[in-house]
C-alpha atoms as a PDB file:
ATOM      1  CA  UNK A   1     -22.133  16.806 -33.237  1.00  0.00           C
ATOM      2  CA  UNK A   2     -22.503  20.185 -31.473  1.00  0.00           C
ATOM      3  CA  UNK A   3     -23.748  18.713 -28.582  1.00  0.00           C
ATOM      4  CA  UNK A   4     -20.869  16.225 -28.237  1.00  0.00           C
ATOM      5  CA  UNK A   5     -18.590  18.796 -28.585  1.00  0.00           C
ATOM      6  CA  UNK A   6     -19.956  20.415 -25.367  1.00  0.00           C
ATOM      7  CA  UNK A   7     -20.569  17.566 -23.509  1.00  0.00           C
ATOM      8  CA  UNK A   8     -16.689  17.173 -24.243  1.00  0.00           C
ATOM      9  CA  UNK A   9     -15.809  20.577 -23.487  1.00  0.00           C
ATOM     10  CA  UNK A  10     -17.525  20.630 -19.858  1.00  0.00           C
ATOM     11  CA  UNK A  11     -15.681  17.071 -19.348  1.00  0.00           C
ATOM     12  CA  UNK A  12     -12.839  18.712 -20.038  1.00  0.00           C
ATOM     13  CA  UNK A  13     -12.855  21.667 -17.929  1.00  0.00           C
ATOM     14  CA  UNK A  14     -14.102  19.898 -15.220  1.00  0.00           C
ATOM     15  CA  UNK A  15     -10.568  17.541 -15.385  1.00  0.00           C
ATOM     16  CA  UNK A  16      -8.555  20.514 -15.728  1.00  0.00           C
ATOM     17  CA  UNK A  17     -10.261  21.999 -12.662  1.00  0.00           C
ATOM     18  CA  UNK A  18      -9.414  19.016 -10.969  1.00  0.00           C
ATOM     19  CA  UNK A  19      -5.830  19.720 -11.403  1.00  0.00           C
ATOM     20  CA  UNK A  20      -6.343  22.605  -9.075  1.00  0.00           C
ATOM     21  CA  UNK A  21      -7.425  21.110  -6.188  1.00  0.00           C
ATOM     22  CA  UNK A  22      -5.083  20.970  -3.171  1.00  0.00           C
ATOM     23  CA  UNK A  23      -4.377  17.606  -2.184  1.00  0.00           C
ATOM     24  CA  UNK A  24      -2.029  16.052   0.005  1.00  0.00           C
ATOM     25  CA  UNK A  25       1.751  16.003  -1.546  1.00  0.00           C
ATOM     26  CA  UNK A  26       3.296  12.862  -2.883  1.00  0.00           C
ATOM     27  CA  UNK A  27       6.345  11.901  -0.662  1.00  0.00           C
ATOM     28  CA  UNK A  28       9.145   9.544   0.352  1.00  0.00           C
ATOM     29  CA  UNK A  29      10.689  10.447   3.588  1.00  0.00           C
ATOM     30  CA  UNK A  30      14.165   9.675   3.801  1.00  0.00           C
ATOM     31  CA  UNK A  31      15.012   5.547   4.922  1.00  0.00           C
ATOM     32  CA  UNK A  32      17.056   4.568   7.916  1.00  0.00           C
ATOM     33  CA  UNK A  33      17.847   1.279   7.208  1.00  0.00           C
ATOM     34  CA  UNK A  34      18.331   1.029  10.993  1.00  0.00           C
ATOM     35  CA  UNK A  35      14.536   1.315  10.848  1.00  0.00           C
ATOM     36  CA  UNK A  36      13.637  -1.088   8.421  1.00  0.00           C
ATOM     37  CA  UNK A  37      12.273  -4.256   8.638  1.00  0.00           C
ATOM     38  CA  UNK A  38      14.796  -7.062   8.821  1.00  0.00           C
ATOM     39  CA  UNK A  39      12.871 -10.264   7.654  1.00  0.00           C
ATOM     40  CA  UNK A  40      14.311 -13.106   5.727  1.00  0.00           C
ATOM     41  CA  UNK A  41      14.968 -12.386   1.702  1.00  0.00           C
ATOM     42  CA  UNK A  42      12.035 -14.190   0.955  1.00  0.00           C
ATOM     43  CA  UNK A  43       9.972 -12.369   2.745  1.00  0.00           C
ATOM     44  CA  UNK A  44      11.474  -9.178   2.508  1.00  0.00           C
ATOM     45  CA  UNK A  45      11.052  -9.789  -2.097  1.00  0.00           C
ATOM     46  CA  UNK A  46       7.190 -10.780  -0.860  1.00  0.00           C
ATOM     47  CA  UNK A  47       6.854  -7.334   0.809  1.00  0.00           C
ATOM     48  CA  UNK A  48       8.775  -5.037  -1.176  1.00  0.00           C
ATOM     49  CA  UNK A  49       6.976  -6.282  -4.425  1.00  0.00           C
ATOM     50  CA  UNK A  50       3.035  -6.117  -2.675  1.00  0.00           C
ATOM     51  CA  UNK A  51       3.123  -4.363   0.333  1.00  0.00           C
ATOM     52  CA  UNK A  52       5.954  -1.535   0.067  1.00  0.00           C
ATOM     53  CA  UNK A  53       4.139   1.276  -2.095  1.00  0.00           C
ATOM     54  CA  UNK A  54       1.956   1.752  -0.007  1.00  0.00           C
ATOM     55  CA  UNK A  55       3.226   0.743   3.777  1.00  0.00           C
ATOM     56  CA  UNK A  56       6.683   2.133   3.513  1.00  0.00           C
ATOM     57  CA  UNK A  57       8.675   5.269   2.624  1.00  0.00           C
ATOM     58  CA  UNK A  58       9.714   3.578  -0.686  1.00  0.00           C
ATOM     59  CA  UNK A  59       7.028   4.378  -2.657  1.00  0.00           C
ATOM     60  CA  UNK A  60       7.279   3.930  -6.500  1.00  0.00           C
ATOM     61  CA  UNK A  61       4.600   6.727  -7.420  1.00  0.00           C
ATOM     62  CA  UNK A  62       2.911   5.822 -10.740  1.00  0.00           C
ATOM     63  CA  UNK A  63       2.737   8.822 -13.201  1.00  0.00           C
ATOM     64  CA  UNK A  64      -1.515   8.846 -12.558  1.00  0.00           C
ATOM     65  CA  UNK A  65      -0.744   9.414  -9.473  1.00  0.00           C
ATOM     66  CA  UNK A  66       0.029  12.980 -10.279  1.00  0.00           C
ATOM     67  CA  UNK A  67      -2.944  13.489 -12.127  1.00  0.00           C
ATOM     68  CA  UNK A  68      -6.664  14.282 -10.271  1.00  0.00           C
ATOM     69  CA  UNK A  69      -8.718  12.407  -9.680  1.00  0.00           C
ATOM     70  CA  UNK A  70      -6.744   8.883  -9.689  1.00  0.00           C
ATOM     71  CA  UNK A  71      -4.329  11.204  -7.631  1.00  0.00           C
ATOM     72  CA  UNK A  72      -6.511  11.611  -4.947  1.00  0.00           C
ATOM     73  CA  UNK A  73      -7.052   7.706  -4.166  1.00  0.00           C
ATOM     74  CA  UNK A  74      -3.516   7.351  -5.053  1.00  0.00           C
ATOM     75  CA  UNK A  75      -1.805   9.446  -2.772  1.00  0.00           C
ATOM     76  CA  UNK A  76      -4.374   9.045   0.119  1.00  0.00           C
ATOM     77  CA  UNK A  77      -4.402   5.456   0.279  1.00  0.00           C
ATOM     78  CA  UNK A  78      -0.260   5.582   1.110  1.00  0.00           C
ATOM     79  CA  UNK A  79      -0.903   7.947   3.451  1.00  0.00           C
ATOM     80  CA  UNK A  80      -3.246   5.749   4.927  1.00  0.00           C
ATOM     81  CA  UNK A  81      -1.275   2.869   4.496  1.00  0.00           C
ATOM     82  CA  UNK A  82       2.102   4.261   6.136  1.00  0.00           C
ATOM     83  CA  UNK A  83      -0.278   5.189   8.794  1.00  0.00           C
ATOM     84  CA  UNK A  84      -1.556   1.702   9.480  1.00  0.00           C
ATOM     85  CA  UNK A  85       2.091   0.440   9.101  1.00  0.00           C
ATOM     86  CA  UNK A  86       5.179   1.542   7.831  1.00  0.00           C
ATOM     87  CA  UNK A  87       8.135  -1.171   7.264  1.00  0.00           C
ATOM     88  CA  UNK A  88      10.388   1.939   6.896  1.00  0.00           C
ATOM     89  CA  UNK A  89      10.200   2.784  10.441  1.00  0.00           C
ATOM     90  CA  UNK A  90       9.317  -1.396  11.743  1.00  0.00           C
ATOM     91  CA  UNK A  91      12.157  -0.839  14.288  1.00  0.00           C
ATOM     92  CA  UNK A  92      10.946   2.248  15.760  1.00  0.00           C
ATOM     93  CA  UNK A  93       7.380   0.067  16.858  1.00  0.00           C
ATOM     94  CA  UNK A  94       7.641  -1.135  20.446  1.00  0.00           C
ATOM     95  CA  UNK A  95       7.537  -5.171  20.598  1.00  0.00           C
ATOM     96  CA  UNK A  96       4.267  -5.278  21.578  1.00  0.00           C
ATOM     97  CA  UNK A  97       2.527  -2.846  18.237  1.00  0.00           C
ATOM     98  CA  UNK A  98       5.181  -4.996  16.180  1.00  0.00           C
ATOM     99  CA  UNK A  99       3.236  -8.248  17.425  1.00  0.00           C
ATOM    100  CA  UNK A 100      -0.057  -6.418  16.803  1.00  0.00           C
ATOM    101  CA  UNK A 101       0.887  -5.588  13.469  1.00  0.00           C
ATOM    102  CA  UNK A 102       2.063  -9.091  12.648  1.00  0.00           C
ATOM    103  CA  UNK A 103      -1.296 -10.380  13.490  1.00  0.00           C
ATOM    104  CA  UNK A 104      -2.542  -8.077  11.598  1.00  0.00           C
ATOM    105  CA  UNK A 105      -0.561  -8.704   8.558  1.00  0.00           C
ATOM    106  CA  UNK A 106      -1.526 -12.780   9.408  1.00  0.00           C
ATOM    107  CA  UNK A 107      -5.352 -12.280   8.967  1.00  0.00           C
ATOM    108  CA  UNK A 108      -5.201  -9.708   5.947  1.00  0.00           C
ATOM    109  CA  UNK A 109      -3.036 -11.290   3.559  1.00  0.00           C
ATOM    110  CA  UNK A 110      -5.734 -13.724   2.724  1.00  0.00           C
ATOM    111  CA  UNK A 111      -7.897 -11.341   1.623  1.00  0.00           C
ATOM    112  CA  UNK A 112      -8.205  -7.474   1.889  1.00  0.00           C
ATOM    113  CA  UNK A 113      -4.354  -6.617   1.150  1.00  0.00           C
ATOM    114  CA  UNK A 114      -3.093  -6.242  -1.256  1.00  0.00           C
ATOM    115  CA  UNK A 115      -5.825  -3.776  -2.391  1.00  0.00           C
ATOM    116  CA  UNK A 116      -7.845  -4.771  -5.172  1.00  0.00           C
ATOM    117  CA  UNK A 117      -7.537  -1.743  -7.220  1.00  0.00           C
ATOM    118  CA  UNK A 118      -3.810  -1.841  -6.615  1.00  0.00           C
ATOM    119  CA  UNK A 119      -3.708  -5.300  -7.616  1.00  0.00           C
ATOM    120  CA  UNK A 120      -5.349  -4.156 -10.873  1.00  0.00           C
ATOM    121  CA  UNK A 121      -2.897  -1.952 -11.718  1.00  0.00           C
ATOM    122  CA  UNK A 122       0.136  -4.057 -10.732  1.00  0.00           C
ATOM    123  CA  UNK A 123      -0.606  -7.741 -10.935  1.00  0.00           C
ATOM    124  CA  UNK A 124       2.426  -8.658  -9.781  1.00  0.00           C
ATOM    125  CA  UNK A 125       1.708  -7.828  -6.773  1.00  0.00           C
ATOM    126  CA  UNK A 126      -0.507 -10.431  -6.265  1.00  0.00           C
ATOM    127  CA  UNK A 127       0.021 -12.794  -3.397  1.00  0.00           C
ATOM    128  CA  UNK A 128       0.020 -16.835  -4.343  1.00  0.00           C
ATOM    129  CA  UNK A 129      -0.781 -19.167  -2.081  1.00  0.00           C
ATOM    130  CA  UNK A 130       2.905 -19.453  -1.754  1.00  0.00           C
ATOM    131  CA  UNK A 131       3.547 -15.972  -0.800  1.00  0.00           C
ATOM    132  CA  UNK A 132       0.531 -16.188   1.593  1.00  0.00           C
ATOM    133  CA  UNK A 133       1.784 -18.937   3.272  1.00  0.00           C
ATOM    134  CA  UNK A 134       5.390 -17.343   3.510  1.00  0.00           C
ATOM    135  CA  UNK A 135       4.246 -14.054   4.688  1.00  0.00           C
ATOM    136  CA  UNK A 136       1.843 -15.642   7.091  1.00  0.00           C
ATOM    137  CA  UNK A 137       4.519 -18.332   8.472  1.00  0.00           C
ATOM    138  CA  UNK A 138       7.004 -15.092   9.416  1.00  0.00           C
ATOM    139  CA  UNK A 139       3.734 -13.241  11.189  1.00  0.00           C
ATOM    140  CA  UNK A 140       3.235 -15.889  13.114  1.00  0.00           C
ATOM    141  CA  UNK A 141       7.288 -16.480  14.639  1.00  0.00           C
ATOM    142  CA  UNK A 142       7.162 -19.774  12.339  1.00  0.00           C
ATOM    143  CA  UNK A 143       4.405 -21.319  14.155  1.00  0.00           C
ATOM    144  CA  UNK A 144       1.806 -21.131  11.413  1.00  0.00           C
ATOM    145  CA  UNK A 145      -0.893 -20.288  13.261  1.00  0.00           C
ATOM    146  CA  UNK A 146      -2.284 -16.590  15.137  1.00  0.00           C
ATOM    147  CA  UNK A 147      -5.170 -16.738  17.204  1.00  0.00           C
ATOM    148  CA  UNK A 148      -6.803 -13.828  15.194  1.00  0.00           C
ATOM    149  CA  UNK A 149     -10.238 -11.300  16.826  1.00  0.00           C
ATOM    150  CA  UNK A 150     -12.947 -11.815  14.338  1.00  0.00           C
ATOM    151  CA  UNK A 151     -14.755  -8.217  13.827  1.00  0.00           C
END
């Protein structure tokens, strides 16, 4: 039992350390609704509910996100994300990174986005092949199709 309780007791300092440890800040820069994406309501309930925490300045920040290590990935990954894309500033993108992003959006919805460890923790955000099809109708103007790059 001694031995447990040490094993415990270095676990446990080690997590409190954790809590130490600069990392970026949590935020959610104020919304200009000028700025915002204007998309039809059924896209715009597709996006909000998968896409938003992390690609917008809406972000509904889970409490682990305020606790190291999850925090780290947490935190990180919508800083990443709003730098990819951000439908909080959509308006401010010039037509042509708008059409670039829109492809983009086309070819990752059927796979790599939402995140799969997001997707864990939310299911809801889940696309269907309904939402998929939605999402990637509005991408592509309502002609279905994108002539995607293959990396």
């Amino acid at each position: 039992m001694g031995t447990f309780l040490r094993v415990f007791g270095i676990i446990l300092a080690v997590f409190i350390i954790f809590q130490f440890i600069p990392n970026k800040k949590k935020s959610n820069p104020p919304v200009d609704k000028k700025l915002e994406i204007k998309t039809p309501a059924k896209v715009a309930s597709i996006l909000k509910r998968s896409c938003y925490d992390c690609h917008s300045n809406e972000t509904k920040w889970p409490w682990w996100s305020s606790v190291a290590p999850m925090s780290w990935s947490v935190v990180d990954d919508v800083v990443e994300g709003r730098k990819a894309l951000n439908f909080s500033i959509w308006n401010s993108y010039s037509k042509e990174k708008q059409d670039k992003l829109k492809k983009g959006i086309y070819r990752t919805v059927m796979g790599p986005m939402p995140l799969p460890q997001y997707t864990w923790l939310h299911p809801e955000a889940k696309l269907t092949k309904e939402d998929i099809k939605t999402i990637r109708d509005w991408a592509s103007d309502g002609k279905g199709f994108i002539k995607t790059d293959v990396r």
